[in-house]
Each structure stands twice: as structure tokens, then as C-alpha cells.
N, C-alpha and C. Protein backbone atom coordinates (compact mmCIF):
# COMPACT_ATOMS: atom_id res chain seq x y z
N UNK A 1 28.71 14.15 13.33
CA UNK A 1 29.36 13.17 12.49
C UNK A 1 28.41 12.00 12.28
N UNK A 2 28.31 11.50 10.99
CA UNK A 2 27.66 10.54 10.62
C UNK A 2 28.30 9.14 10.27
N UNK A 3 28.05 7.80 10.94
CA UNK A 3 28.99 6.92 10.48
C UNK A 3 28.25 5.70 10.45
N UNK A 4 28.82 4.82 9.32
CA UNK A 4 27.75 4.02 9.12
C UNK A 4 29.05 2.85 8.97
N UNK A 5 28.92 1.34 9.62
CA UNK A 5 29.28 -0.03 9.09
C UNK A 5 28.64 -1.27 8.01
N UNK A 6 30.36 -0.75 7.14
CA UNK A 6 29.73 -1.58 6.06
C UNK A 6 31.04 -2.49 5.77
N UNK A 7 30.16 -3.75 5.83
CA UNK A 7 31.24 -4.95 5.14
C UNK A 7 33.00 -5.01 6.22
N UNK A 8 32.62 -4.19 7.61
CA UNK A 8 33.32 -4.39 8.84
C UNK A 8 34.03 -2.79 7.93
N UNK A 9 34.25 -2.23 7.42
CA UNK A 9 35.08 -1.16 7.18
C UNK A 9 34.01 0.44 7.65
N UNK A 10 34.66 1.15 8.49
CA UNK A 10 33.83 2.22 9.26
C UNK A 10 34.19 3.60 7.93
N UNK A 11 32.88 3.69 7.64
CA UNK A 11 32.73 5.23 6.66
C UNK A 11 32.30 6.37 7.75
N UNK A 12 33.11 7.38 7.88
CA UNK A 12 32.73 8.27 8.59
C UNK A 12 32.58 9.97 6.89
N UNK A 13 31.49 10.36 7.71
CA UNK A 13 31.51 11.29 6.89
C UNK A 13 31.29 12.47 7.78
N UNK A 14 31.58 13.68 7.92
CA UNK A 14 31.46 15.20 7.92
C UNK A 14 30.38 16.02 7.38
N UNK A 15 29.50 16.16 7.83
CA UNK A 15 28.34 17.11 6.96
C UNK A 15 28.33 17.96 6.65
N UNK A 16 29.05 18.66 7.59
CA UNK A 16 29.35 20.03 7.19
C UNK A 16 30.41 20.15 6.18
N UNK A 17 31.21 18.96 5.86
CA UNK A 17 32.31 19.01 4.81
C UNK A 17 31.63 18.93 3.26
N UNK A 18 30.12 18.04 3.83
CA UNK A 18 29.71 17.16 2.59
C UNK A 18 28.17 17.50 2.77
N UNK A 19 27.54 18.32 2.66
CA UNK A 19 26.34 18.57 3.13
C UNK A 19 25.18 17.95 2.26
N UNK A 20 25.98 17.15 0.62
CA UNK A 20 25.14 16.56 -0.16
C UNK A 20 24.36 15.20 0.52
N UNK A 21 25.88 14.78 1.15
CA UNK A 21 25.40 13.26 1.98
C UNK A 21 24.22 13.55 2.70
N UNK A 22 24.40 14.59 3.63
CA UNK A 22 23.21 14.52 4.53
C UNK A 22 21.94 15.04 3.83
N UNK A 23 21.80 15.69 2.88
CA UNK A 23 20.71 15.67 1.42
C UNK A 23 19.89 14.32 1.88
N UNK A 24 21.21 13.80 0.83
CA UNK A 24 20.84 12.31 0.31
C UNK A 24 20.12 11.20 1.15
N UNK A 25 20.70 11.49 2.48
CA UNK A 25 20.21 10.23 3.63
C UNK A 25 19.06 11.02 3.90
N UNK A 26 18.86 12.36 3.99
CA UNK A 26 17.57 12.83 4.47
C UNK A 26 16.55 12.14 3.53
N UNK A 27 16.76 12.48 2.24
CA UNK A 27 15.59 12.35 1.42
C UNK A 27 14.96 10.28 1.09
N UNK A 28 16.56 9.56 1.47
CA UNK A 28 16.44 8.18 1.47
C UNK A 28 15.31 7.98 2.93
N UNK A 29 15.88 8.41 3.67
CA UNK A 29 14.70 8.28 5.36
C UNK A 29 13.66 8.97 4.70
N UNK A 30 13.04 9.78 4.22
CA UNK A 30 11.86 10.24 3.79
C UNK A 30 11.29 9.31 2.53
N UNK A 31 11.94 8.50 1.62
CA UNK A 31 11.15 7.39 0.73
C UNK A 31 10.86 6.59 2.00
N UNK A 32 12.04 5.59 2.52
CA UNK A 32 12.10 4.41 3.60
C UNK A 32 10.83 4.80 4.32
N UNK A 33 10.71 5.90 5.23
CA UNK A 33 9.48 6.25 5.93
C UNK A 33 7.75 6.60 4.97
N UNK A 34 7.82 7.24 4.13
CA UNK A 34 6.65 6.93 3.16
C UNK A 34 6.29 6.04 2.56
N UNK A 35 7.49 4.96 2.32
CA UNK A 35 6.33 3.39 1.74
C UNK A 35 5.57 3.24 2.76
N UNK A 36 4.26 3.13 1.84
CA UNK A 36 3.36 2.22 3.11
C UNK A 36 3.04 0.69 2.66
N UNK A 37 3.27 -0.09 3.23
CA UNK A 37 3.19 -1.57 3.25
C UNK A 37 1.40 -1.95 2.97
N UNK A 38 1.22 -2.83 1.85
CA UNK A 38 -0.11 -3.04 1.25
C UNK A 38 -0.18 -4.77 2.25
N UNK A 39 -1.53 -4.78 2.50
CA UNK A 39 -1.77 -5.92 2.67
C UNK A 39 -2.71 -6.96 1.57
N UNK A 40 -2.65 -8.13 1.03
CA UNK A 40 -3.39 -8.95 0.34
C UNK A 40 -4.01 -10.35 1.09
N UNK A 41 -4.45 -11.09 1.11
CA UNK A 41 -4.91 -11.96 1.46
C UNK A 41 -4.99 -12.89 0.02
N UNK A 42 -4.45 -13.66 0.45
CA UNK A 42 -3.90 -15.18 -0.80
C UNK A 42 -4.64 -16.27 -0.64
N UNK A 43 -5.24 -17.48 -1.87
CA UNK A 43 -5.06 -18.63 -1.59
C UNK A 43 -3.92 -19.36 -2.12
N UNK A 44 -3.44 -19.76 -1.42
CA UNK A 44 -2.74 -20.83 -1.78
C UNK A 44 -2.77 -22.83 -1.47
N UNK A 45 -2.18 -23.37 -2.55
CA UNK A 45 -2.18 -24.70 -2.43
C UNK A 45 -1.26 -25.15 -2.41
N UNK A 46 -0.91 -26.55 -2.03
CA UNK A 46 0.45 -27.20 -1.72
C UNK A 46 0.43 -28.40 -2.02
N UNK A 47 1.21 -29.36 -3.12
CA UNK A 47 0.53 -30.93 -3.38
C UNK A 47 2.19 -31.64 -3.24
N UNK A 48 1.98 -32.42 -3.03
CA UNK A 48 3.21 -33.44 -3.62
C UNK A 48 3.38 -34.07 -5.03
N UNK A 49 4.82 -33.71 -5.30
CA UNK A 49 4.33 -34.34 -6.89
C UNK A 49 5.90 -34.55 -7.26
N UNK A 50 5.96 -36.25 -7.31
CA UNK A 50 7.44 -36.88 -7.36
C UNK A 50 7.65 -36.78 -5.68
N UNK A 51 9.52 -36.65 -6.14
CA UNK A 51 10.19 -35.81 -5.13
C UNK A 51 9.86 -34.60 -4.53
N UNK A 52 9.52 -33.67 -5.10
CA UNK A 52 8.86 -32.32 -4.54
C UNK A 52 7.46 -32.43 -4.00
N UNK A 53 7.66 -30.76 -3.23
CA UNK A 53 6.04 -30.34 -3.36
C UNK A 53 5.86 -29.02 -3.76
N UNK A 54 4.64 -28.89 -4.46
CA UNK A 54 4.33 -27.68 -5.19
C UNK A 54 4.01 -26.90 -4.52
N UNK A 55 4.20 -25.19 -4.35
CA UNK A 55 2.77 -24.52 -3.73
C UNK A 55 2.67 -23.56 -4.83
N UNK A 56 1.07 -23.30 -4.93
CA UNK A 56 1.10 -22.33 -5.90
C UNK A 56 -0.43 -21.61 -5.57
N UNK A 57 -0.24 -19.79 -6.11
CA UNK A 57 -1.08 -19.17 -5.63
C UNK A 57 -2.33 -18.92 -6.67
N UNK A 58 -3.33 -19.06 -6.26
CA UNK A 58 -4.89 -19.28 -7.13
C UNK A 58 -5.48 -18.01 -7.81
N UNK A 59 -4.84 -17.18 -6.90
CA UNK A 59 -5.11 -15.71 -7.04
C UNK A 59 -4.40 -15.06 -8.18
N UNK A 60 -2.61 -15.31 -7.87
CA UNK A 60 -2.26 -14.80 -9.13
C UNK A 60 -0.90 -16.11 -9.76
N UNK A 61 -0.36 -15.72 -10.98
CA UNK A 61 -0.16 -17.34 -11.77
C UNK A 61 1.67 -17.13 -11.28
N UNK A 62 1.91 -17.91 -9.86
CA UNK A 62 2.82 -17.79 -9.34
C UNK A 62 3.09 -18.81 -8.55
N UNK A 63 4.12 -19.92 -8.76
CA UNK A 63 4.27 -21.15 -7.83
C UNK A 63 5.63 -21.14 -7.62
N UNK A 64 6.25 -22.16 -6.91
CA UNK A 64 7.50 -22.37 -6.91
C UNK A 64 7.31 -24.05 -5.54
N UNK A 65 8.40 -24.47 -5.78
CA UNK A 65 8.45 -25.83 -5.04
C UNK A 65 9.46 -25.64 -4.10
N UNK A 66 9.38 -27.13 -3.55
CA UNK A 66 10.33 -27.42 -2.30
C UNK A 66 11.03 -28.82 -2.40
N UNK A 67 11.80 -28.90 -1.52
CA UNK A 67 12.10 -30.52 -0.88
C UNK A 67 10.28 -30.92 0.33
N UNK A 68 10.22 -29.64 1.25
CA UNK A 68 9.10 -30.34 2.27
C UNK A 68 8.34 -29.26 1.58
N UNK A 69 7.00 -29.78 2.44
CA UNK A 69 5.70 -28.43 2.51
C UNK A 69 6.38 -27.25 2.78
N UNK A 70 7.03 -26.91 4.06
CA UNK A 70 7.02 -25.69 4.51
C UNK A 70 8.48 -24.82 3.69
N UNK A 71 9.13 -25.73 3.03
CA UNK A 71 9.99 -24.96 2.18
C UNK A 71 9.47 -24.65 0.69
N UNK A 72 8.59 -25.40 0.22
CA UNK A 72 7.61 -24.92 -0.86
C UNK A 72 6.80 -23.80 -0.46
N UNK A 73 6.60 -23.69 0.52
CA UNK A 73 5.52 -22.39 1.03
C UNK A 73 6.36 -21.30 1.03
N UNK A 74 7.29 -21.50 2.40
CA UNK A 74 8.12 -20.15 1.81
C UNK A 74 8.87 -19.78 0.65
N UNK A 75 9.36 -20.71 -0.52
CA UNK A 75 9.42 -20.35 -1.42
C UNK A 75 8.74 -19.83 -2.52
N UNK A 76 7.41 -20.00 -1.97
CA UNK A 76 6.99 -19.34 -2.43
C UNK A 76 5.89 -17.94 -2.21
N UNK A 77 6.05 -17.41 -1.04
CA UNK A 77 5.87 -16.33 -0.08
C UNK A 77 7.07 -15.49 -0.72
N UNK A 78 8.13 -16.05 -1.02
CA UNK A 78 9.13 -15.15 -1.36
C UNK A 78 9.14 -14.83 -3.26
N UNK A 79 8.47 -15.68 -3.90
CA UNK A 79 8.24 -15.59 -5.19
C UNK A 79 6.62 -14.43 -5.27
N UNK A 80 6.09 -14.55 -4.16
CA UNK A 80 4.85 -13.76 -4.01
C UNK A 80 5.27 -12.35 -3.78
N UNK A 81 6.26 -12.25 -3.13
CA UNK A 81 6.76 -10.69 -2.59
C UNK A 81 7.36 -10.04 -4.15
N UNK A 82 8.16 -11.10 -4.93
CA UNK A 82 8.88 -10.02 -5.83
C UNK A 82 7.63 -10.04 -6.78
N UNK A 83 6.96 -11.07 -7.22
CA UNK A 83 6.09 -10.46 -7.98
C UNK A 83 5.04 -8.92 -7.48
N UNK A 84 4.91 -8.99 -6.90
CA UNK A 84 4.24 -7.90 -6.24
C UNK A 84 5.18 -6.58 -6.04
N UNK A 85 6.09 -6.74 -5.56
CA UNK A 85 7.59 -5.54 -5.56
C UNK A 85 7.25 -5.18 -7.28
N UNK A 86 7.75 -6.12 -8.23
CA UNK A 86 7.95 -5.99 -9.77
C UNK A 86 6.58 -5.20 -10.54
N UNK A 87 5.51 -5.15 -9.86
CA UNK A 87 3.78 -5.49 -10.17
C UNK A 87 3.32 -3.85 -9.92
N UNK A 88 3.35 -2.65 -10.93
CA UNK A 88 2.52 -1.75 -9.96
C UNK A 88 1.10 -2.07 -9.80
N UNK A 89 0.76 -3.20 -10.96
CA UNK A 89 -0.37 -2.73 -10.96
C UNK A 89 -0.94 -4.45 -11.12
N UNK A 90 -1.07 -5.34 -10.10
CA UNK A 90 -1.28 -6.79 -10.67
C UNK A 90 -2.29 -7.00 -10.76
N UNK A 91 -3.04 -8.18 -11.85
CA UNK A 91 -3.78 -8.76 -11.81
C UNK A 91 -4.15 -9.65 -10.32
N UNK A 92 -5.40 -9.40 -9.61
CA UNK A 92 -5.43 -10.63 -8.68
C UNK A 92 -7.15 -10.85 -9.19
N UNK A 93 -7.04 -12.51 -8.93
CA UNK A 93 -8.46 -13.09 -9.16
C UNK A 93 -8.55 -13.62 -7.33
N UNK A 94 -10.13 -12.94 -7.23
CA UNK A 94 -10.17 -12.94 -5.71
C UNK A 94 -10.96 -14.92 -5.68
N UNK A 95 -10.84 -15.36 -4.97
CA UNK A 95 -11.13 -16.69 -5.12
C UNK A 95 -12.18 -16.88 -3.74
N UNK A 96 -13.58 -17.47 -3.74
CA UNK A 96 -14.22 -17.29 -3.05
C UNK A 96 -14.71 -19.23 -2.19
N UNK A 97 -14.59 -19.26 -1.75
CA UNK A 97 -15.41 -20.77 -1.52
C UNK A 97 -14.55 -21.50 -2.36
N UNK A 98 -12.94 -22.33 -2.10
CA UNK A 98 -12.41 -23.21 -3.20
C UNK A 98 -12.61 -24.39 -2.82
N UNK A 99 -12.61 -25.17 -3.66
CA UNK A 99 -13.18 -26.68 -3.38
C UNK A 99 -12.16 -27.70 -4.14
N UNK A 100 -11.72 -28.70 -3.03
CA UNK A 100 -10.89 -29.41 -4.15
C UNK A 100 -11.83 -30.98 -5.06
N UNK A 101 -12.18 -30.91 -6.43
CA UNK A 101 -12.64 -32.27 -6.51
C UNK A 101 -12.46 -33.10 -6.99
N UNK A 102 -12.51 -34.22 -7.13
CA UNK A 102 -12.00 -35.06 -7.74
C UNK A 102 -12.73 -35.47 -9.31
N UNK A 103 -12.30 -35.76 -10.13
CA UNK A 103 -12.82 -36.46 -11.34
C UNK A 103 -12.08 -37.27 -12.18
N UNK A 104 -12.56 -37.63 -13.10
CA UNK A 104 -12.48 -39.08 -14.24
C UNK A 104 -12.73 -38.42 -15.15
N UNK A 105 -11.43 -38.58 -15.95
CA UNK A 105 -11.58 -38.07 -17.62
C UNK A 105 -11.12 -39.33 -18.34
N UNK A 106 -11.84 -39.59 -19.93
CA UNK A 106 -11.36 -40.20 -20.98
C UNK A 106 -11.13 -39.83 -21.60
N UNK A 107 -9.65 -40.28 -21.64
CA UNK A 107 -9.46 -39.72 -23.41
C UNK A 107 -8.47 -40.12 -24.56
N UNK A 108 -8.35 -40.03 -25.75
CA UNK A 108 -7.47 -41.30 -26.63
C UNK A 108 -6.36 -40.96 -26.68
């Protein structure tokens, strides 16, 4: 017997009644177990600007803000994941030696 809790209500199912279910969960444990998890390496930046702070990634054109630093960051760690989930195939610009500098522009 197979039984799974959902939303506090107990689904019991029979396999031998229902032999599709156990199909189905087989072949779901066989995707779940074949993703393999990619690793990237990011830059990212983080500024204050107003009330907020920004973070946004250099690599690919993806930011999102916060109230503090560390809620701008993970918000945007989590804006980094779906783009990448959504992405088979993304653009990344690898960023080597970044430098922050300062300058003076004129203009009318």
C-alpha cells in the first residue's frame, strides 16, 4: 500500500487495484532522480538607492531589490533560479576582473 499526506487528508492507494499509479510515481522518481543540478558561478552587485537596495547580476540582465542588503540578495538568488529553471539555453557574459569606478560626466 502506498500512502501519501496531503493538505492533512491521507490518500491511500492499492497498486494492485491501480497499477497506473504505481507507473506514474515510478516514472516521476525516475525524472526527480535524473535531473542533474548545474552549477554557475555569478557576479553580483548590491547598491543602495532611495529606500531600497538593488542587487543585480553582471552576468545575466536580472535584478530585483530589497528593504536590507541581504533581502535584495536573496531576492534575487531567487529571481536567478527561475530565470535559469525558464532558460534552456541562457545567455551568460562571464565577467573577469570587475572594477567599480568612479567618473564625471557633462552634459546639457
Amino acid at each position: 500500500m502506498l500512502s501519501k499526506q496531503i493538505n492533512g487528508d491521507n490518500l491511500s492507494y492499492t497498486l494492485l487495484k491501480m497499477p497506473h499509479v504505481c507507473v506514474s510515481i515510478f516514472l516521476y522518481f525516475c525524472l526527480i532522480t535524473s535531473i542533474r543540478m548545474k552549477t554557475i558561478a555569478l557576479n553580483n552587485v548590491v547598491w543602495r538607492e532611495g529606500g531600497h537596495f538593488v542587487a543585480q547580476c553582471l552576468n545575466v540582465d536580472v535584478s530585483s531589490f530589497g528593504a536590507t542588503k541581504e533581502e535584495a540578495l536573496t531576492n534575487l538568488q531567487e529571481a536567478l533560479e527561475l530565470y535559469f529553471e525558464d532558460n534552456d539555453h541562457p545567455e551568460v557574459n562571464y565577467i573577469h576582473d570587475a572594477e567599480l569606478i568612479d567618473s564625471t560626466l557633462n552634459y546639457a
